[in-house]
C-alpha atoms as a PDB file:
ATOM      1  CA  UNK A   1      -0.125  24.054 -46.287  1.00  0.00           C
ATOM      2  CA  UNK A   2       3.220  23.376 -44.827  1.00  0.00           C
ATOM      3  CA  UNK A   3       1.898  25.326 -41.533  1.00  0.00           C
ATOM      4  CA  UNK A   4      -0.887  23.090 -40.991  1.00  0.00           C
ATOM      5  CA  UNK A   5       1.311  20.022 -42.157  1.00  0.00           C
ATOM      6  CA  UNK A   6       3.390  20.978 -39.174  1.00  0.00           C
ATOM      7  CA  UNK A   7       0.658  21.606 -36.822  1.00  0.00           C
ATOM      8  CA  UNK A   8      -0.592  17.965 -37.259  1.00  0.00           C
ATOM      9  CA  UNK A   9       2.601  16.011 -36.909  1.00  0.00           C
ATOM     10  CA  UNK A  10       2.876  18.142 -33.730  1.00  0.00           C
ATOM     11  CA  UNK A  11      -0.219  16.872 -32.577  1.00  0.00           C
ATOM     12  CA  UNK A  12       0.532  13.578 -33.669  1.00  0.00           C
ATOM     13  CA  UNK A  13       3.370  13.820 -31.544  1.00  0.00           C
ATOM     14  CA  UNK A  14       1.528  14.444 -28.198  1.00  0.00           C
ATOM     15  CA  UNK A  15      -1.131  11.813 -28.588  1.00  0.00           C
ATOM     16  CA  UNK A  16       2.011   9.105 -29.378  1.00  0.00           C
ATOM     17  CA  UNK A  17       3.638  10.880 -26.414  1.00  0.00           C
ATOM     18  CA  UNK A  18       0.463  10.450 -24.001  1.00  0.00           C
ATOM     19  CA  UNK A  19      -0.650   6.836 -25.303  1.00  0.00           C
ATOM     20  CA  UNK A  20       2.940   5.610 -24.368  1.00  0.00           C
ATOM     21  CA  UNK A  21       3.605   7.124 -20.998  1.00  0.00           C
ATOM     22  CA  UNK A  22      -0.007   5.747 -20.165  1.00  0.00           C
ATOM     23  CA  UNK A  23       0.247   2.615 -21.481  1.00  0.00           C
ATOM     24  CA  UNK A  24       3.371   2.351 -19.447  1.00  0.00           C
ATOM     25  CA  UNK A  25       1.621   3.162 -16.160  1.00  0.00           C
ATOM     26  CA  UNK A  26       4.092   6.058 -15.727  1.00  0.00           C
ATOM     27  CA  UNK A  27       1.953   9.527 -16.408  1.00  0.00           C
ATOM     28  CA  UNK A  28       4.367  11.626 -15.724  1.00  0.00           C
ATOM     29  CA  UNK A  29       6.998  13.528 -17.026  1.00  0.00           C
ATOM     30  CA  UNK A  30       5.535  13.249 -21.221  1.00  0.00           C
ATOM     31  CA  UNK A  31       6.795  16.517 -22.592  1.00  0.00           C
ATOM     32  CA  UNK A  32       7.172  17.762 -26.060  1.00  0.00           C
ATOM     33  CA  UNK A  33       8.313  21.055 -27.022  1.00  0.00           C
ATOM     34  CA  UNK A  34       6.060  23.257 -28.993  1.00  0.00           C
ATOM     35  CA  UNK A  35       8.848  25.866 -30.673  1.00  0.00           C
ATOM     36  CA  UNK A  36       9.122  22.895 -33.512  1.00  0.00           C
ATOM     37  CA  UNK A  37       5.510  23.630 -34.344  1.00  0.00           C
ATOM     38  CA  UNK A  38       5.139  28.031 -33.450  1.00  0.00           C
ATOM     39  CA  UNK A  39       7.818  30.071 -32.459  1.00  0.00           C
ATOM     40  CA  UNK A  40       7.759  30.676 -28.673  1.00  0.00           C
ATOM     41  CA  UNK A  41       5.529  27.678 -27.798  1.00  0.00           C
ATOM     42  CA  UNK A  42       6.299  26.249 -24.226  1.00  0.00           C
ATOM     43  CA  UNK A  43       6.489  22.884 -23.968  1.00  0.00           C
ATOM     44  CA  UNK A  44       3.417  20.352 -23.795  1.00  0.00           C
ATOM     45  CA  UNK A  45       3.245  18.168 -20.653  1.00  0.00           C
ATOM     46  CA  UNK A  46       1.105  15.438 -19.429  1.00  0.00           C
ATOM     47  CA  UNK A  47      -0.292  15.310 -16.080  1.00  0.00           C
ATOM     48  CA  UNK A  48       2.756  17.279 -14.566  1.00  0.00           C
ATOM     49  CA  UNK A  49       1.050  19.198 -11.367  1.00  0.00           C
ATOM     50  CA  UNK A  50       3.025  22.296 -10.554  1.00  0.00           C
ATOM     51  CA  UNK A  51       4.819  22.557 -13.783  1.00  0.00           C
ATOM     52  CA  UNK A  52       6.826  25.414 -14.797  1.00  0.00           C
ATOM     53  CA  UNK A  53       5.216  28.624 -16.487  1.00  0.00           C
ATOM     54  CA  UNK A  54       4.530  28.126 -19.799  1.00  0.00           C
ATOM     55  CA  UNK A  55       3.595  24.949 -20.576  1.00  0.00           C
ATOM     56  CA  UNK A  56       0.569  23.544 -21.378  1.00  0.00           C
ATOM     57  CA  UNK A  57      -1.176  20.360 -21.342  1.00  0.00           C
ATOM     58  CA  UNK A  58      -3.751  18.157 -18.796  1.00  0.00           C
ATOM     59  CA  UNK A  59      -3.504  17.540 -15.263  1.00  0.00           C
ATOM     60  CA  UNK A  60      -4.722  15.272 -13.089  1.00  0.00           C
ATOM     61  CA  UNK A  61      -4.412  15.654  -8.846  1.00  0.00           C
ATOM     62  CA  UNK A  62      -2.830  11.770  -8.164  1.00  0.00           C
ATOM     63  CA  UNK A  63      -1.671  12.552  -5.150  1.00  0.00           C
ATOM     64  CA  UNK A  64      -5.006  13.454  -3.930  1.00  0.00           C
ATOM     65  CA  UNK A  65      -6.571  10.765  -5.947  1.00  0.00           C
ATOM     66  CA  UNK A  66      -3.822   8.289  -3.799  1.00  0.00           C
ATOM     67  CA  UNK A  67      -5.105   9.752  -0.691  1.00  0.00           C
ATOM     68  CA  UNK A  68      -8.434   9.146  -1.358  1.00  0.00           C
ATOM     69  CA  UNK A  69      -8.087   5.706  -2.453  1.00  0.00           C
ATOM     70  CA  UNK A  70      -5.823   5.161   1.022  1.00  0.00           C
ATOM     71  CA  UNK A  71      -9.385   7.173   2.995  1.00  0.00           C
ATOM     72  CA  UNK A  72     -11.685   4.177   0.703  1.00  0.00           C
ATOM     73  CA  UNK A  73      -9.335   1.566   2.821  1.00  0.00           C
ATOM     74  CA  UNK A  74      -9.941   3.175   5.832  1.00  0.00           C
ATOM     75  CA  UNK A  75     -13.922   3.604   5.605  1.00  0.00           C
ATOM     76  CA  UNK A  76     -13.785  -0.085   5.260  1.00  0.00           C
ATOM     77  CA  UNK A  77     -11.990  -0.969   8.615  1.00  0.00           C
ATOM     78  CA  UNK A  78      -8.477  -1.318   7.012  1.00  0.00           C
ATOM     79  CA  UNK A  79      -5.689   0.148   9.640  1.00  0.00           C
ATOM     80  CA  UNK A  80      -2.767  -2.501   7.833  1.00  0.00           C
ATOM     81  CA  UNK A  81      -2.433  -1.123   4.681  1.00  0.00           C
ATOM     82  CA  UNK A  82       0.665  -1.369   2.773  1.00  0.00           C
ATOM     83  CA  UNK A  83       1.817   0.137  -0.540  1.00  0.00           C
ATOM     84  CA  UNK A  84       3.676  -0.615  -3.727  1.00  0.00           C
ATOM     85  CA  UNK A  85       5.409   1.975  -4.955  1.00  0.00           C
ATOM     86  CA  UNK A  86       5.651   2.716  -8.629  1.00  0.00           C
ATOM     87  CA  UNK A  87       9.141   3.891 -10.420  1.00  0.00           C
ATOM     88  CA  UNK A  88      10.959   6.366  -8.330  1.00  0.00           C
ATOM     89  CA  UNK A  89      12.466   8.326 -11.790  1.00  0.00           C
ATOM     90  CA  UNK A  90       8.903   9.305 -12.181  1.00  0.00           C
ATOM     91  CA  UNK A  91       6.171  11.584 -11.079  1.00  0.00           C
ATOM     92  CA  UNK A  92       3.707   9.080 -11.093  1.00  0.00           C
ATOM     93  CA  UNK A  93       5.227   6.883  -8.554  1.00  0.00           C
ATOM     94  CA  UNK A  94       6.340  10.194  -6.523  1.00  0.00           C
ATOM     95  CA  UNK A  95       2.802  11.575  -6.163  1.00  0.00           C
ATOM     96  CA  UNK A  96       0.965   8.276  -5.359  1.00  0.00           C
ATOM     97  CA  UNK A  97       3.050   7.491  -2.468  1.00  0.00           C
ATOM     98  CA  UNK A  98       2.622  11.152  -0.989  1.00  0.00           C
ATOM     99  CA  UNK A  99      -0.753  10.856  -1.825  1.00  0.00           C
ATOM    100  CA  UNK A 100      -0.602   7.360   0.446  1.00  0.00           C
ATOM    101  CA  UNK A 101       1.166   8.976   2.983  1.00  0.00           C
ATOM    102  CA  UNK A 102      -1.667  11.686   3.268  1.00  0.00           C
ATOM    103  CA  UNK A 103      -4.268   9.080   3.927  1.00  0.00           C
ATOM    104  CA  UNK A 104      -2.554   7.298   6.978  1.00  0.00           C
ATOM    105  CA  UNK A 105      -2.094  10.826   8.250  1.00  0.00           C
ATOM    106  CA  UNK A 106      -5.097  11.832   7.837  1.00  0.00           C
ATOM    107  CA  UNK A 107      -7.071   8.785   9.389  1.00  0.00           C
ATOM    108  CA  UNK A 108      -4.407   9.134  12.196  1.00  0.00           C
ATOM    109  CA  UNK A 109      -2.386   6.003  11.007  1.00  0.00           C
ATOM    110  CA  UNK A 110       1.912   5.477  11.676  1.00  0.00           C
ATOM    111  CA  UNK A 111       3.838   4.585   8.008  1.00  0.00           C
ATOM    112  CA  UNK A 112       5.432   1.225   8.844  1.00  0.00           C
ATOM    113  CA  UNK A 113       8.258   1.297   6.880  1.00  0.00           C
ATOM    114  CA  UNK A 114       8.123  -2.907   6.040  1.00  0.00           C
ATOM    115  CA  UNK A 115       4.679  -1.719   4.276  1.00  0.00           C
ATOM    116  CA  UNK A 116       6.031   0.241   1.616  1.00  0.00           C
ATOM    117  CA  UNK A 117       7.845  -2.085  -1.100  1.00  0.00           C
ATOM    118  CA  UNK A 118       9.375  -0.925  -3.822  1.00  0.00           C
ATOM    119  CA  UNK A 119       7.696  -2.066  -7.592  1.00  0.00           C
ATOM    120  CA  UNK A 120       8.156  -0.602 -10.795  1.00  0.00           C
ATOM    121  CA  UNK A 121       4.967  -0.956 -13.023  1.00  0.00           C
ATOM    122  CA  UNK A 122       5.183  -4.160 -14.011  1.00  0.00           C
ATOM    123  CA  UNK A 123       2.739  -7.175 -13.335  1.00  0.00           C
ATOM    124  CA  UNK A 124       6.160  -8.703 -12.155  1.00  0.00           C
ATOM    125  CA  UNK A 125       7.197  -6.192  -9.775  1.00  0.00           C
ATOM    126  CA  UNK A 126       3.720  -6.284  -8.267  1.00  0.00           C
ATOM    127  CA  UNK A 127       4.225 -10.316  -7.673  1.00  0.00           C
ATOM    128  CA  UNK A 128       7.687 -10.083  -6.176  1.00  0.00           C
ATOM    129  CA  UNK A 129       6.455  -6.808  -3.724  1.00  0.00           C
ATOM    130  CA  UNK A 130       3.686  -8.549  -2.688  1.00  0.00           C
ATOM    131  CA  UNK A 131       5.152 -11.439  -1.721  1.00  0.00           C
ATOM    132  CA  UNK A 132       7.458  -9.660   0.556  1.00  0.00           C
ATOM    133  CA  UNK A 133       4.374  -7.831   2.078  1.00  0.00           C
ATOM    134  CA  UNK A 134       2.182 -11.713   2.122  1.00  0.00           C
ATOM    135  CA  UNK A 135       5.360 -13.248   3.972  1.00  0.00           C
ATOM    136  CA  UNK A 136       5.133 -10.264   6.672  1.00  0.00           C
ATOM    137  CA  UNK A 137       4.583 -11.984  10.101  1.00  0.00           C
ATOM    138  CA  UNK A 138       1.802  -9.679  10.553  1.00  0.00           C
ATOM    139  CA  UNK A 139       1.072  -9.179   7.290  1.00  0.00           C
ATOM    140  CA  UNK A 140      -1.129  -6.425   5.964  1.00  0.00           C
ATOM    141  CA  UNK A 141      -4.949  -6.495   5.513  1.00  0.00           C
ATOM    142  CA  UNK A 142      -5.285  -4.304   2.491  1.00  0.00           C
ATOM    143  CA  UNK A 143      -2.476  -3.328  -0.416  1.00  0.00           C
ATOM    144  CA  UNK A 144      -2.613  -0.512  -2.206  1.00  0.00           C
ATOM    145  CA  UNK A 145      -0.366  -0.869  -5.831  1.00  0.00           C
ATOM    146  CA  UNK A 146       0.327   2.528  -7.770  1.00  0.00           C
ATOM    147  CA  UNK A 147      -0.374   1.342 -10.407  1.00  0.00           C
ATOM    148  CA  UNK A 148      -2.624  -1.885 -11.909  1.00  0.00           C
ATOM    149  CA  UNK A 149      -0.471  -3.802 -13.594  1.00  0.00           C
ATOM    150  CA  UNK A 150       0.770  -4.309  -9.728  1.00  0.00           C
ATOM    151  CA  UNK A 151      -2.696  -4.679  -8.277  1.00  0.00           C
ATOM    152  CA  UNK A 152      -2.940  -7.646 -11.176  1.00  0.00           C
ATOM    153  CA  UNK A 153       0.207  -9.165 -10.012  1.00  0.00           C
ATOM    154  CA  UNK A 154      -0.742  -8.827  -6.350  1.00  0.00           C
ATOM    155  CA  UNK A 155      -3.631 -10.723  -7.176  1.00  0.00           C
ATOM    156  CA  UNK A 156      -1.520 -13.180  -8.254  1.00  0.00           C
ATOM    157  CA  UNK A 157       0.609 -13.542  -5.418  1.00  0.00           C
ATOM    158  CA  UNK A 158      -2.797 -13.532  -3.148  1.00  0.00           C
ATOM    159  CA  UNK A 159      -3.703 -16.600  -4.773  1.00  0.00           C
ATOM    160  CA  UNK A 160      -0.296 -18.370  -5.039  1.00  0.00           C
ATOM    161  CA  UNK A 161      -0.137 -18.044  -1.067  1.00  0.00           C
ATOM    162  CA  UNK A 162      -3.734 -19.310  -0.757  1.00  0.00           C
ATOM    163  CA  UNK A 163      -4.964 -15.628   0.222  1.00  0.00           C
ATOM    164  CA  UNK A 164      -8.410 -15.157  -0.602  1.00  0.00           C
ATOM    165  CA  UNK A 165      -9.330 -11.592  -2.367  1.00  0.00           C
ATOM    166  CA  UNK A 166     -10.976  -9.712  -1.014  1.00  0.00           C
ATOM    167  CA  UNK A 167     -12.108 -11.638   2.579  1.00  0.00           C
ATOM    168  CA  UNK A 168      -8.580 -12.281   3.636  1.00  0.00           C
ATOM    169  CA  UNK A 169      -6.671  -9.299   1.942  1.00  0.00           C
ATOM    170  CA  UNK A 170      -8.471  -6.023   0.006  1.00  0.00           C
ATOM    171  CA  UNK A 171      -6.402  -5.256  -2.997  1.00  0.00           C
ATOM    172  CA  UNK A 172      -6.564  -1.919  -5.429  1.00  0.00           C
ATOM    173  CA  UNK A 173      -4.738   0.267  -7.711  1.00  0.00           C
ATOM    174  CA  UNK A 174      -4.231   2.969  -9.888  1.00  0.00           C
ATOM    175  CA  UNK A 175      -5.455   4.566 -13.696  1.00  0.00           C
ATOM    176  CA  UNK A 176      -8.360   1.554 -14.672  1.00  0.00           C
ATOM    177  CA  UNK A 177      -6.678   0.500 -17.724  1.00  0.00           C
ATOM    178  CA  UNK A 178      -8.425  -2.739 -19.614  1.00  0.00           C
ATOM    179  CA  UNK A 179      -7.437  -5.748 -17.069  1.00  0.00           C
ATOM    180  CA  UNK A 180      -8.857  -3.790 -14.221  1.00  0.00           C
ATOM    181  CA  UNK A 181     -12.258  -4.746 -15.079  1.00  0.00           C
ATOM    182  CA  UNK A 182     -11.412  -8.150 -16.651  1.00  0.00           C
ATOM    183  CA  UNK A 183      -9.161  -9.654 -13.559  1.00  0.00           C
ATOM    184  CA  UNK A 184     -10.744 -11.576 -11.006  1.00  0.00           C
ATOM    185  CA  UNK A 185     -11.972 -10.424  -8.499  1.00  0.00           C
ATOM    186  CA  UNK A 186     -12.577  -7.105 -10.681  1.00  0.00           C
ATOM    187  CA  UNK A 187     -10.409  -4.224  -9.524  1.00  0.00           C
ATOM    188  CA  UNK A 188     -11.146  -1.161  -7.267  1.00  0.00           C
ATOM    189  CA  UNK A 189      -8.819   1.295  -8.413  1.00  0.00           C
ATOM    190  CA  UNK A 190      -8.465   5.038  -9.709  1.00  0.00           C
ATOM    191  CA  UNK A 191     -10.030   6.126 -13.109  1.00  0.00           C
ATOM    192  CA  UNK A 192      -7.687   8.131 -15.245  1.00  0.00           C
ATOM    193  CA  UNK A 193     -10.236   9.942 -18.035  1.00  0.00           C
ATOM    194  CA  UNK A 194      -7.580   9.188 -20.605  1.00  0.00           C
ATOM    195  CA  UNK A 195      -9.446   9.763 -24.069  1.00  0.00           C
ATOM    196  CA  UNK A 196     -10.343  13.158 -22.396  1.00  0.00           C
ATOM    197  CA  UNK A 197      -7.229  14.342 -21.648  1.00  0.00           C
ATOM    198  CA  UNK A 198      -5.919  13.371 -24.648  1.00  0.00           C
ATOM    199  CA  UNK A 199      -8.208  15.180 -26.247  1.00  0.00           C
ATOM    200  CA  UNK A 200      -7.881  18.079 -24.156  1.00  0.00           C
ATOM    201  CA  UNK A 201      -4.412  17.791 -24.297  1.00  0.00           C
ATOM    202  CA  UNK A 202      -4.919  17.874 -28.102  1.00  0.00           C
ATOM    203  CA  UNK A 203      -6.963  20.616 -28.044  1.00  0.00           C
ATOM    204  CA  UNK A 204      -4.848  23.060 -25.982  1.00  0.00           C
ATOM    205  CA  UNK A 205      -1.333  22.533 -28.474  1.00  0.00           C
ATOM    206  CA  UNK A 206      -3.981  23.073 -31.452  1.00  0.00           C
ATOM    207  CA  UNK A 207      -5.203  26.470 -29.842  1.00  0.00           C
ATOM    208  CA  UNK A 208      -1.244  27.142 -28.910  1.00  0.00           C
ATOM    209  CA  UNK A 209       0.121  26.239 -32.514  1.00  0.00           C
ATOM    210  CA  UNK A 210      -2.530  28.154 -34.790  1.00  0.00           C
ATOM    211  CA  UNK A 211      -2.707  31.310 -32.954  1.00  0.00           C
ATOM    212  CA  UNK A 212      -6.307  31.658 -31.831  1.00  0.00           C
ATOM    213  CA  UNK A 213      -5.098  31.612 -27.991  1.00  0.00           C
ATOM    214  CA  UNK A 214      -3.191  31.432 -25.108  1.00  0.00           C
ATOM    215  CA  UNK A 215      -3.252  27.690 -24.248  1.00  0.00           C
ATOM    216  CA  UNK A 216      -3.351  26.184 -20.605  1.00  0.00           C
ATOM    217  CA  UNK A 217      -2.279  23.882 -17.894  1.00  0.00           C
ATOM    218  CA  UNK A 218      -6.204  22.052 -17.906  1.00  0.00           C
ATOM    219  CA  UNK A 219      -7.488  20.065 -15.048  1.00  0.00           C
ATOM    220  CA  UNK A 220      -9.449  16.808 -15.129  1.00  0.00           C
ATOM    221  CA  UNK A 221     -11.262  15.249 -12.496  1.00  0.00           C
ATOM    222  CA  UNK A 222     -10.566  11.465 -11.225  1.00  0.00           C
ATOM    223  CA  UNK A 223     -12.889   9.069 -10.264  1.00  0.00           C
ATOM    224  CA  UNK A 224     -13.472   6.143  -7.735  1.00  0.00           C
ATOM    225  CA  UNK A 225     -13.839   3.130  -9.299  1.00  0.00           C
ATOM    226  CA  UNK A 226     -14.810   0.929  -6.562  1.00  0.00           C
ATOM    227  CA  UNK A 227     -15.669  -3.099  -7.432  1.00  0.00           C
ATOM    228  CA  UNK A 228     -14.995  -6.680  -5.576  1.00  0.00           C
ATOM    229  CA  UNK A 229     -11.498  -6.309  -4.757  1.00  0.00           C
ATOM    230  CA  UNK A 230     -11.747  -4.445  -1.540  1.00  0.00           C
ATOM    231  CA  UNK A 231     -13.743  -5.326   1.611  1.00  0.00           C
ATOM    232  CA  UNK A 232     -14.003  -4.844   5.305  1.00  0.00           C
ATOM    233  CA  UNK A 233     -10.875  -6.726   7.088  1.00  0.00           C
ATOM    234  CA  UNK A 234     -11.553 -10.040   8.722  1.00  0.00           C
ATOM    235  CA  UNK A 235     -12.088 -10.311  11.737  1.00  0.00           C
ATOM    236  CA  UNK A 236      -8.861 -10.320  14.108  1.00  0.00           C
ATOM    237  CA  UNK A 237     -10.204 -13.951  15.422  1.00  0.00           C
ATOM    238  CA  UNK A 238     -10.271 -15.074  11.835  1.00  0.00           C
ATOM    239  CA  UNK A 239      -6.628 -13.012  10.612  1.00  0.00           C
ATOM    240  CA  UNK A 240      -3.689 -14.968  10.990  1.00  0.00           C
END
């Protein structure tokens, strides 16, 4: 009794763990060592790619998810696209910008360094980067926040410089929490399967904790989530 007792406040321990680093926008670096709940146990982390041996958890590819967000931009005639980083102290932030870098490389693009503004996901960080990037004398056609909460304040800056979304300026972000769908225009941005991998996540500290297996780093897939807030660039005649 006091075995499984332990095994559930462990587990109740990982899902807190993963609900708050997501709900944060920061989905990186949630760890929580197993040896409270079985002898041994390595410790459980979230969406860390290339963690150390021995621990377990879910994993998603950002930086690859970043890069293909960056290639979206690109198929739509973008070449201006700027970035707002997310909080340097974590992985999140650290991946997603690599992941942006990979996309102007790969579609033969320079980094302009005035292009890549610091934020810290928060809707206010995203308002004070972007206007920095919206007060650029050549400004860029398309931002791309790490996160949404900066997407949603970029929208907000748009507006308060009388920048219309997306014909003037294509705007997206990162993990499609709740106010992706509900802010206007909707968001594009990058689906995190969060339910999944906290399930998974879930699953794998169960299978560690009670002995019926070796548990794993597992992989989940992102996906595109592509809606009103990105468009082709306007014309150079009509950019000012």
């Amino acid at each position: 009794m006091h075995g499984r007792a332990g095994n559930v406040k462990a587990i109740d321990r990982v899902a807190a763990a993963f609900a708050q680093t997501h709900q944060a926008g920061m989905n990186a670096d949630a760890k929580i060592d197993g040896s409270s709940a079985r002898s041994g146990g390595g410790a459980v982390r979230l969406n860390v790619p290339g963690c150390n041996a021995g621990a377990i958890g879910v994993m998603l590819h950002e930086r690859e998810a970043a890069a293909a967000m960056v290639e979206h931009l690109v198929t739509l005639g973008h070449r201006r696209i700027a970035h707002i980083l997310g909080d340097p102290k974590h992985g999140a932030g650290v991946w997603r910008l690599a992941g942006y870098r990979d996309g102007l490389k790969h579609a033969g693009l320079k980094e302009i360094p005035e292009y890549m503004v610091q934020g810290r996901f928060s809707f206010e960080s995203g308002v004070a980067a972007a206007r920095q990037l919206l007060a650029l004398k050549r400004r860029p056609t398309a931002i791309f926040a790490a996160d949404d909460d900066m997407a949603v304040g970029t929208i907000w800056a748009a507006a308060e410089a009388g920048v219309s979304v997306p014909a003037e300026l294509s705007i997206c972000g990162f993990d499609d929490t709740m106010i992706a769908a509900q802010v206007w225009p909707p968001l594009s941005t990058v689906h995190q399967p969060v339910r999944e991998m906290g399930r998974r996540a879930t699953e794998e500290l169960l299978r560690e904790v009670s002995g019926k297996g070796n548990a794993t780093m597992v992989e989940v897939q992102y996906e595109m989530r592509i809606r009103a807030s990105t468009a082709p660039p306007p014309s150079r005649s009509a950019y000012h």
